[in-house]
Protein backbone atom coordinates (compact mmCIF):
# COMPACT_ATOMS: atom_id res chain seq x y z
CA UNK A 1 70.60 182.69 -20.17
CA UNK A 2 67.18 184.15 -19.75
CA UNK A 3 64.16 182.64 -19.30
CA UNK A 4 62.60 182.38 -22.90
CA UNK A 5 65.96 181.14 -24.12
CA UNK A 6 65.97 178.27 -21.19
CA UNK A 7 62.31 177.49 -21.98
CA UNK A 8 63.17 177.41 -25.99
CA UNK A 9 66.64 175.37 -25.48
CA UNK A 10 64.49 172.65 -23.96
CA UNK A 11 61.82 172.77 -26.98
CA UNK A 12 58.92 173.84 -24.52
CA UNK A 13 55.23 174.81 -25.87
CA UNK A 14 53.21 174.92 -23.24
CA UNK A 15 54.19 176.63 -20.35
CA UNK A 16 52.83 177.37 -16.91
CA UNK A 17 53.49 180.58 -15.05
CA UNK A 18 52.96 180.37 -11.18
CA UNK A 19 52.92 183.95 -9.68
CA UNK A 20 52.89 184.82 -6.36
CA UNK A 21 50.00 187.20 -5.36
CA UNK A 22 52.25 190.05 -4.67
CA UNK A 23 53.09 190.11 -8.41
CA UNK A 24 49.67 188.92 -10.24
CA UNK A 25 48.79 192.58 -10.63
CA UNK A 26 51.73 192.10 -13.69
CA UNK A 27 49.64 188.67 -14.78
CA UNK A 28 48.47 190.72 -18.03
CA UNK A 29 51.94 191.81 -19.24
CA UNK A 30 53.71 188.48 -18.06
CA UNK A 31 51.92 186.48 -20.29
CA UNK A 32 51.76 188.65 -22.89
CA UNK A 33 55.80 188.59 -23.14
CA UNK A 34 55.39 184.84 -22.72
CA UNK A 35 52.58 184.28 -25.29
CA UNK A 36 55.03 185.63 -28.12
CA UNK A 37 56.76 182.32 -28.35
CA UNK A 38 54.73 180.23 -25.93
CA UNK A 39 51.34 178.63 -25.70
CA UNK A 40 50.86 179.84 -21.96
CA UNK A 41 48.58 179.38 -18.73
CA UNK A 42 48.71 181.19 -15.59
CA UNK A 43 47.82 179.55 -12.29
CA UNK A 44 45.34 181.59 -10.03
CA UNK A 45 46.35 179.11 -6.99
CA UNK A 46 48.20 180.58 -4.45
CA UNK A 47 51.61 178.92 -3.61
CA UNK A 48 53.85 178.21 -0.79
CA UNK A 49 57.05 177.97 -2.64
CA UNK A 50 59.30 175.63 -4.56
CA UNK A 51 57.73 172.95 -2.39
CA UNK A 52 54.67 173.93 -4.21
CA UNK A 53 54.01 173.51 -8.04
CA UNK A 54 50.47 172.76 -7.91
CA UNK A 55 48.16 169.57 -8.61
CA UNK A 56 49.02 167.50 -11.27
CA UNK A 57 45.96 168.22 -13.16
CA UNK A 58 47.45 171.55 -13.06
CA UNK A 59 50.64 170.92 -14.58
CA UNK A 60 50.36 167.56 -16.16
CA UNK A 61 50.10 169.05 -19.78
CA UNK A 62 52.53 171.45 -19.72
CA UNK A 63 56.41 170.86 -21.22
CA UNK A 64 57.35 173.22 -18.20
CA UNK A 65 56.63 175.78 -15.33
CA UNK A 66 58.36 178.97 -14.60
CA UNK A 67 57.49 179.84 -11.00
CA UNK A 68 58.59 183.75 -9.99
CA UNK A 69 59.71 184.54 -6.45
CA UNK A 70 61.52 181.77 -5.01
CA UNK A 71 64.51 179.42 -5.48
CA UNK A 72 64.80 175.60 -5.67
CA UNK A 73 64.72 172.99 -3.94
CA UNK A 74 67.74 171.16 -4.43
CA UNK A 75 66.82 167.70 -2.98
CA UNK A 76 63.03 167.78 -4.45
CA UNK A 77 62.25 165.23 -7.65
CA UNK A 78 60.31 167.82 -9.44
CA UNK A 79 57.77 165.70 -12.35
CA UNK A 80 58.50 168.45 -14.92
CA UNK A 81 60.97 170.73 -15.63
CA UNK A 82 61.08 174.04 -12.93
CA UNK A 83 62.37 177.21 -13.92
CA UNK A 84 62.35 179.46 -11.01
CA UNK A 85 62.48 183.28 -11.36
CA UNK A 86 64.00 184.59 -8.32
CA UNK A 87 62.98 187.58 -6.41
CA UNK A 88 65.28 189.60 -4.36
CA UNK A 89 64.15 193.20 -2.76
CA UNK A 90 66.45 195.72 -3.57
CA UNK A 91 69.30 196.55 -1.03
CA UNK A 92 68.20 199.61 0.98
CA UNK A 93 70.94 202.09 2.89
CA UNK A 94 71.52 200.89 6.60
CA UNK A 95 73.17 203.49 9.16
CA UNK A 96 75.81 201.15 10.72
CA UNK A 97 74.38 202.94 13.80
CA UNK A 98 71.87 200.80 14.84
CA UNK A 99 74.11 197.89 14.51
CA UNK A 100 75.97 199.09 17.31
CA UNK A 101 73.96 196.59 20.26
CA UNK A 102 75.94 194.01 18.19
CA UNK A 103 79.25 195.25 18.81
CA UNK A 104 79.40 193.83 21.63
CA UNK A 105 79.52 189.84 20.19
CA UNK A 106 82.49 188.79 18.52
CA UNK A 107 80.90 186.62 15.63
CA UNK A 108 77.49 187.01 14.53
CA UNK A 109 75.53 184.61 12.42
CA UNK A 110 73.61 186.21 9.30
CA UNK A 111 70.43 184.27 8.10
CA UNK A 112 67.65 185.42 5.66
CA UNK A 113 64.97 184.24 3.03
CA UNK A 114 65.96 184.62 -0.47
CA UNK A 115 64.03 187.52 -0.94
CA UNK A 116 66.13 189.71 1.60
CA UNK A 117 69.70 187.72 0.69
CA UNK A 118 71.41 190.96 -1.32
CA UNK A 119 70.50 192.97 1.59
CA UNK A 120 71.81 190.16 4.29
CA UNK A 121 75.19 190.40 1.99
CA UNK A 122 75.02 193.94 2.09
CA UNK A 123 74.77 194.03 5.99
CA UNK A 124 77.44 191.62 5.97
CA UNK A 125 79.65 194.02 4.93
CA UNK A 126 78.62 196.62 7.70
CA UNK A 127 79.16 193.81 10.27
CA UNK A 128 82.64 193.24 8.68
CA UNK A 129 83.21 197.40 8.87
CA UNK A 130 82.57 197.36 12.41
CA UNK A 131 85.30 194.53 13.37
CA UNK A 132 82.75 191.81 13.33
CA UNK A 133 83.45 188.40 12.22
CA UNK A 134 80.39 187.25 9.60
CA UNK A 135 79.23 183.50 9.56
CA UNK A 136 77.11 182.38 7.19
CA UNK A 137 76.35 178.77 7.38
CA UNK A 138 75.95 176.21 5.29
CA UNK A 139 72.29 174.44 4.60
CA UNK A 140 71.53 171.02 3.70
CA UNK A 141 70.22 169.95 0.11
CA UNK A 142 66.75 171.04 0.93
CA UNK A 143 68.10 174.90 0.66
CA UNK A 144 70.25 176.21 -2.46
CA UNK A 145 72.44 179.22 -1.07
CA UNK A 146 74.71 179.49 2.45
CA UNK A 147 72.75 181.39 5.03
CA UNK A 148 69.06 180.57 3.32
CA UNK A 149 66.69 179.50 6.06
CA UNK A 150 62.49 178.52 5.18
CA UNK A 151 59.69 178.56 7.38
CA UNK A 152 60.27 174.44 7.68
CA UNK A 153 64.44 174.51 7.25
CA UNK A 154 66.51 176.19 9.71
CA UNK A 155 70.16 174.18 8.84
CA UNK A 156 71.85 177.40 8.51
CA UNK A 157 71.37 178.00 12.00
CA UNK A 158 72.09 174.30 12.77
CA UNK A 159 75.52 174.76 11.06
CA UNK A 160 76.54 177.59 12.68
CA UNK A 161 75.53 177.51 15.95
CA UNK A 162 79.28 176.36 17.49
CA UNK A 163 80.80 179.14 15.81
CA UNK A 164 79.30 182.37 16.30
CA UNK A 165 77.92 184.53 19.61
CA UNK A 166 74.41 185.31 18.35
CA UNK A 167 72.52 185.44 14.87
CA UNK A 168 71.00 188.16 12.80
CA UNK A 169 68.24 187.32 10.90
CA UNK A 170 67.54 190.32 8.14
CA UNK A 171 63.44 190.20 7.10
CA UNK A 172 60.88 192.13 7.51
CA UNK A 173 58.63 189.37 9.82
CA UNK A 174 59.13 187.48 12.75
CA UNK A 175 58.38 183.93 11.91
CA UNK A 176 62.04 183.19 10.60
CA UNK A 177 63.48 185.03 13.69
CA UNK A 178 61.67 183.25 16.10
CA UNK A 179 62.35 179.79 13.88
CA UNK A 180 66.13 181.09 14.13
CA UNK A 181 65.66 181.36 18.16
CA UNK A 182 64.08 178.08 18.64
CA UNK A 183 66.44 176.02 16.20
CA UNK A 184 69.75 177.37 18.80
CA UNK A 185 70.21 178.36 21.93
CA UNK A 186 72.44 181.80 21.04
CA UNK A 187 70.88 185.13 21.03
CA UNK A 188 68.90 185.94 18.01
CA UNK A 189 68.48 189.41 16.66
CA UNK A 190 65.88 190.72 14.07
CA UNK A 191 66.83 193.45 11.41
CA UNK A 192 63.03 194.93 10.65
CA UNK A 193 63.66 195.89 7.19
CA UNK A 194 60.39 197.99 7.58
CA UNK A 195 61.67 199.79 10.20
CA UNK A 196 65.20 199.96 10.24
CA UNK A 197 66.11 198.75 13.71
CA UNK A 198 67.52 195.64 14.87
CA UNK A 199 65.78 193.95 18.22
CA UNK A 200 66.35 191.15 20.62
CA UNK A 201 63.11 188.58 19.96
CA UNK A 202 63.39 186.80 23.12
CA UNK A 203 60.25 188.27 24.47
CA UNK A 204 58.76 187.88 20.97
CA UNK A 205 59.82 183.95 21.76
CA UNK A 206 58.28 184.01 25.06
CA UNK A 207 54.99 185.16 24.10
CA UNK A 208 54.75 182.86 21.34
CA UNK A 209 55.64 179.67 23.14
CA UNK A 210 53.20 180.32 25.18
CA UNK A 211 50.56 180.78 23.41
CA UNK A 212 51.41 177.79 21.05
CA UNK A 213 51.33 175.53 24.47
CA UNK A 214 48.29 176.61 25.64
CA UNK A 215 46.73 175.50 21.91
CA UNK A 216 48.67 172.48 21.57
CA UNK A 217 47.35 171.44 25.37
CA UNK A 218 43.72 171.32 24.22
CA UNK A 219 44.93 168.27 22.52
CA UNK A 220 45.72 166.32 25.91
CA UNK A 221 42.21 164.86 26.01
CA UNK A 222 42.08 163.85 22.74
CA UNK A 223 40.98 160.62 21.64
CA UNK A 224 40.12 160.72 17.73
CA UNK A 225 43.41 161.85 15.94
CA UNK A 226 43.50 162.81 11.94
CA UNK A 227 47.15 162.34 10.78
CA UNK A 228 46.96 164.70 7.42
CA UNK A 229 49.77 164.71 4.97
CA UNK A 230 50.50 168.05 2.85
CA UNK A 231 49.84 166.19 -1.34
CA UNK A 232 52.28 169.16 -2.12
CA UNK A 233 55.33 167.78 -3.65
CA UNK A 234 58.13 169.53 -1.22
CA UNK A 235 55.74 168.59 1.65
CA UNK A 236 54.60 165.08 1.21
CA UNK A 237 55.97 163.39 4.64
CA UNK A 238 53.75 159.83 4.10
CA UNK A 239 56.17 157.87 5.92
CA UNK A 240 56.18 159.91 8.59
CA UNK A 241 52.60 159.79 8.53
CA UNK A 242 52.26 156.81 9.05
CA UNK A 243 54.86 156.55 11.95
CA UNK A 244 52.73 159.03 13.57
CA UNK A 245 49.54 156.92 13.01
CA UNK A 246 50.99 153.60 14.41
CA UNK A 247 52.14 155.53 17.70
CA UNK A 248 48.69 156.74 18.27
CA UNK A 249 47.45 153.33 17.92
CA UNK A 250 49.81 152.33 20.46
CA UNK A 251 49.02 154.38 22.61
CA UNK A 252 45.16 153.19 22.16
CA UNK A 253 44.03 155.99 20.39
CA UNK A 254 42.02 156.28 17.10
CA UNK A 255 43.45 157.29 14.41
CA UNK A 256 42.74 158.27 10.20
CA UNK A 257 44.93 158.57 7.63
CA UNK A 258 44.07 162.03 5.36
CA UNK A 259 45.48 164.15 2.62
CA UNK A 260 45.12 167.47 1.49
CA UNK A 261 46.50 169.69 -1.16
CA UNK A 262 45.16 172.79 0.70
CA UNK A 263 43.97 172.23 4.28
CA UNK A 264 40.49 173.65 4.28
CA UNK A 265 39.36 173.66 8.36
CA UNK A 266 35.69 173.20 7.37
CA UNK A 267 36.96 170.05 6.18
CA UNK A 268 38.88 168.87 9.34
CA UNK A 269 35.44 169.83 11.32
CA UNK A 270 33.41 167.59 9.28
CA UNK A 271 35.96 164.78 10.14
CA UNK A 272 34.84 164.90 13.59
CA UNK A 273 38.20 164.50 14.95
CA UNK A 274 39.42 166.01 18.34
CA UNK A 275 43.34 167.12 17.13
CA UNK A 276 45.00 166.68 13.76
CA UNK A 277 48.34 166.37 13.22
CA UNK A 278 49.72 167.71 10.36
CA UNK A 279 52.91 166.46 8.69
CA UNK A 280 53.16 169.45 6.22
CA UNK A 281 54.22 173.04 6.40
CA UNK A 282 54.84 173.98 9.66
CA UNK A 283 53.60 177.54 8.97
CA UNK A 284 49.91 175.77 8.40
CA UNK A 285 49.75 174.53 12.16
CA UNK A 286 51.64 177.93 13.50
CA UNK A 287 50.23 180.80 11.43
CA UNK A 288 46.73 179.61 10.92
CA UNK A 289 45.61 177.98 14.24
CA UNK A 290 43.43 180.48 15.06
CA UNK A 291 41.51 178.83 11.88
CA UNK A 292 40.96 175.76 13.64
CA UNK A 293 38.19 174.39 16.13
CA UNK A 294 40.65 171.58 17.34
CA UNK A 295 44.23 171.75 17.80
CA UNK A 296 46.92 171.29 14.79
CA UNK A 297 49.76 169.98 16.00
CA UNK A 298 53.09 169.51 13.99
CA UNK A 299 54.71 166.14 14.53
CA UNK A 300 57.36 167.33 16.91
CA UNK A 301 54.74 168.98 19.43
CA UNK A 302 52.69 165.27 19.18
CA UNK A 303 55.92 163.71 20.54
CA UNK A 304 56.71 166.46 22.60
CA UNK A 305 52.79 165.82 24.40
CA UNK A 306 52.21 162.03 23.95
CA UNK A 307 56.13 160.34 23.49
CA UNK A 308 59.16 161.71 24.97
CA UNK A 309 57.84 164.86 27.10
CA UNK A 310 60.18 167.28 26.57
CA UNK A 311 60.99 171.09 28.08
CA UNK A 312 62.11 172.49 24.87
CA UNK A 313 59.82 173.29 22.37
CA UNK A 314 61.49 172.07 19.09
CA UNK A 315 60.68 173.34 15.51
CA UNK A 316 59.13 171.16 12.70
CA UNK A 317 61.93 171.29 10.13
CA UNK A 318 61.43 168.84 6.79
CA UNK A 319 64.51 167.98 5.77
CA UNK A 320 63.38 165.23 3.08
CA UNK A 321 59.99 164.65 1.59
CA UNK A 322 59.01 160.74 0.57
């Protein structure tokens, strides 16, 4: 069943599209094939995924929303009715050539965000060809297909670490490689989709632990702490929150409880705090530190610096939201 027949076998009138940026240059011609049967709106928001549909000023007056580009989240209590469009690259020719480095592991692990998945299944087959055994491992309800991994899930990996040699993770970026690398202690290999070669990210790992522990350090000193929770529905981690907040107050620190829908660092300056940690999206305190005048720290580096010290950096994975 397509979309318009979903949307018109659950009576919906008013329906709102979220596209991702890639694909807002077809905003025109997508709600024009909408609008036929439709009374539609188009969100100009950016989004981080299913986890994301938007305020609820956004989408309270809507029957549904059709978001394009990703795929559910199984476990999420979505408020209205989802319809997600999925978006998968199309598979491009590999020479089995430059899977040859892997030849010498016995089982490999094969991971990948949905966009990339026909292509992971395509390499599988490669693997297979070349007398390798394939292991795709099973998520938890957060994730909807075998072998899916996010930038804040990584239970394929988790799954599958006792039973394969070393994992391939097919993208074209490094931040679910090095996610892959951090969530197991097995050799983790990157298929660059971009460039056609597969490499070992261990010294990709290296670098980026430490330069992540050389921000997260600044926070040693601190004194004022802003606990922020994500308002986005696949991120919202209040309980968490406030286990967070009571441990800093334990520890005879101050501490403020603060939301966000998108975390705006002008914002967290005028707070006049000295670290934040954020209980959202991972990505937020990875990929945009540089964004930040104080340190954002994801819960499991604030334990790793002020509870249990620990030598081994551990991801921020949300695995339920409150």
């Amino acid at each position: 069943m397509d979309v318009v027949e979903q949307l018109k076998a659950m009576n919906a009138r008013r329906i709102l599209l979220q596209i991702p940026d890639g694909l807002k240059p077809s905003a025109f011609r997508l709600f024009n094939m909408f609008s036929k049967d439709f009374n539609v709106i188009i969100s100009s928001q950016g989004f981080y995924g299913a986890c994301d549909i938007g305020n609820k000023e956004i989408y309270d007056n809507v029957d549904c929303i059709v978001q394009f580009g990703h795929s559910e989240i199984p476990n999420i209590k979505y408020p209205k009715p989802v319809i997600f469009v999925e978006y998968r690259n199309d598979v491009i020719d590999l020479d089995e050539k430059i899977f040859h480095e892997l030849k010498r592991y016995k089982s490999i692990g094969l991971l990948s965000s949905i966009q990339y998945y026909d292509e992971m299944l395509y390499v599988a087959e490669i693997l297979k060809g070349l007398g390798i055994k394939v292991v795709i491992g099973k998520t938890d309800k957060r994730m909807k297909y075998p072998g899916q991994v996010l930038g804040c899930n990584f239970s394929a990996v988790h799954s599958a670490s006792l039973n394969v040699d070393a994992f391939l993770v097919v993208s074209t970026g490094m931040f679910h490689a090095i996610g892959a690398q951090l969530a197991s202690d097995k050799d983790v290999y990157l298929l660059d989709l971009n460039e056609k070669r597969i490499k070992n990210i261990k010294s990709d790992v290296d670098a980026f632990l430490r330069k992540r522990y050389a921000r997260i350090s600044r926070a040693l000193d601190a004194k004022k702490f802003c606990v922020l929770m994500d308002t986005k529905i696949g991120q919202y981690r209040r309980k968490l929150a406030e286990h967070i907040y009571n441990e800093i107050i334990d520890l005879g620190m101050q501490a403020i409880l603060v939301t966000a829908d998108n975390v705006n660092p002008y914002d967290i300056e005028n707070l006049r705090c000295d670290a934040v940690v954020f209980t959202g999206c991972p990505r937020v305190s990875i990929d945009d530190e540089e964004k930040f005048n104080v340190p954002v720290l994801t819960p499991q580096e604030f334990k790793s610096l002020f509870i249990k010290r620990s030598n081994r950096y551990i991801m921020d994975e949300i695995v339920s939201v409150d």
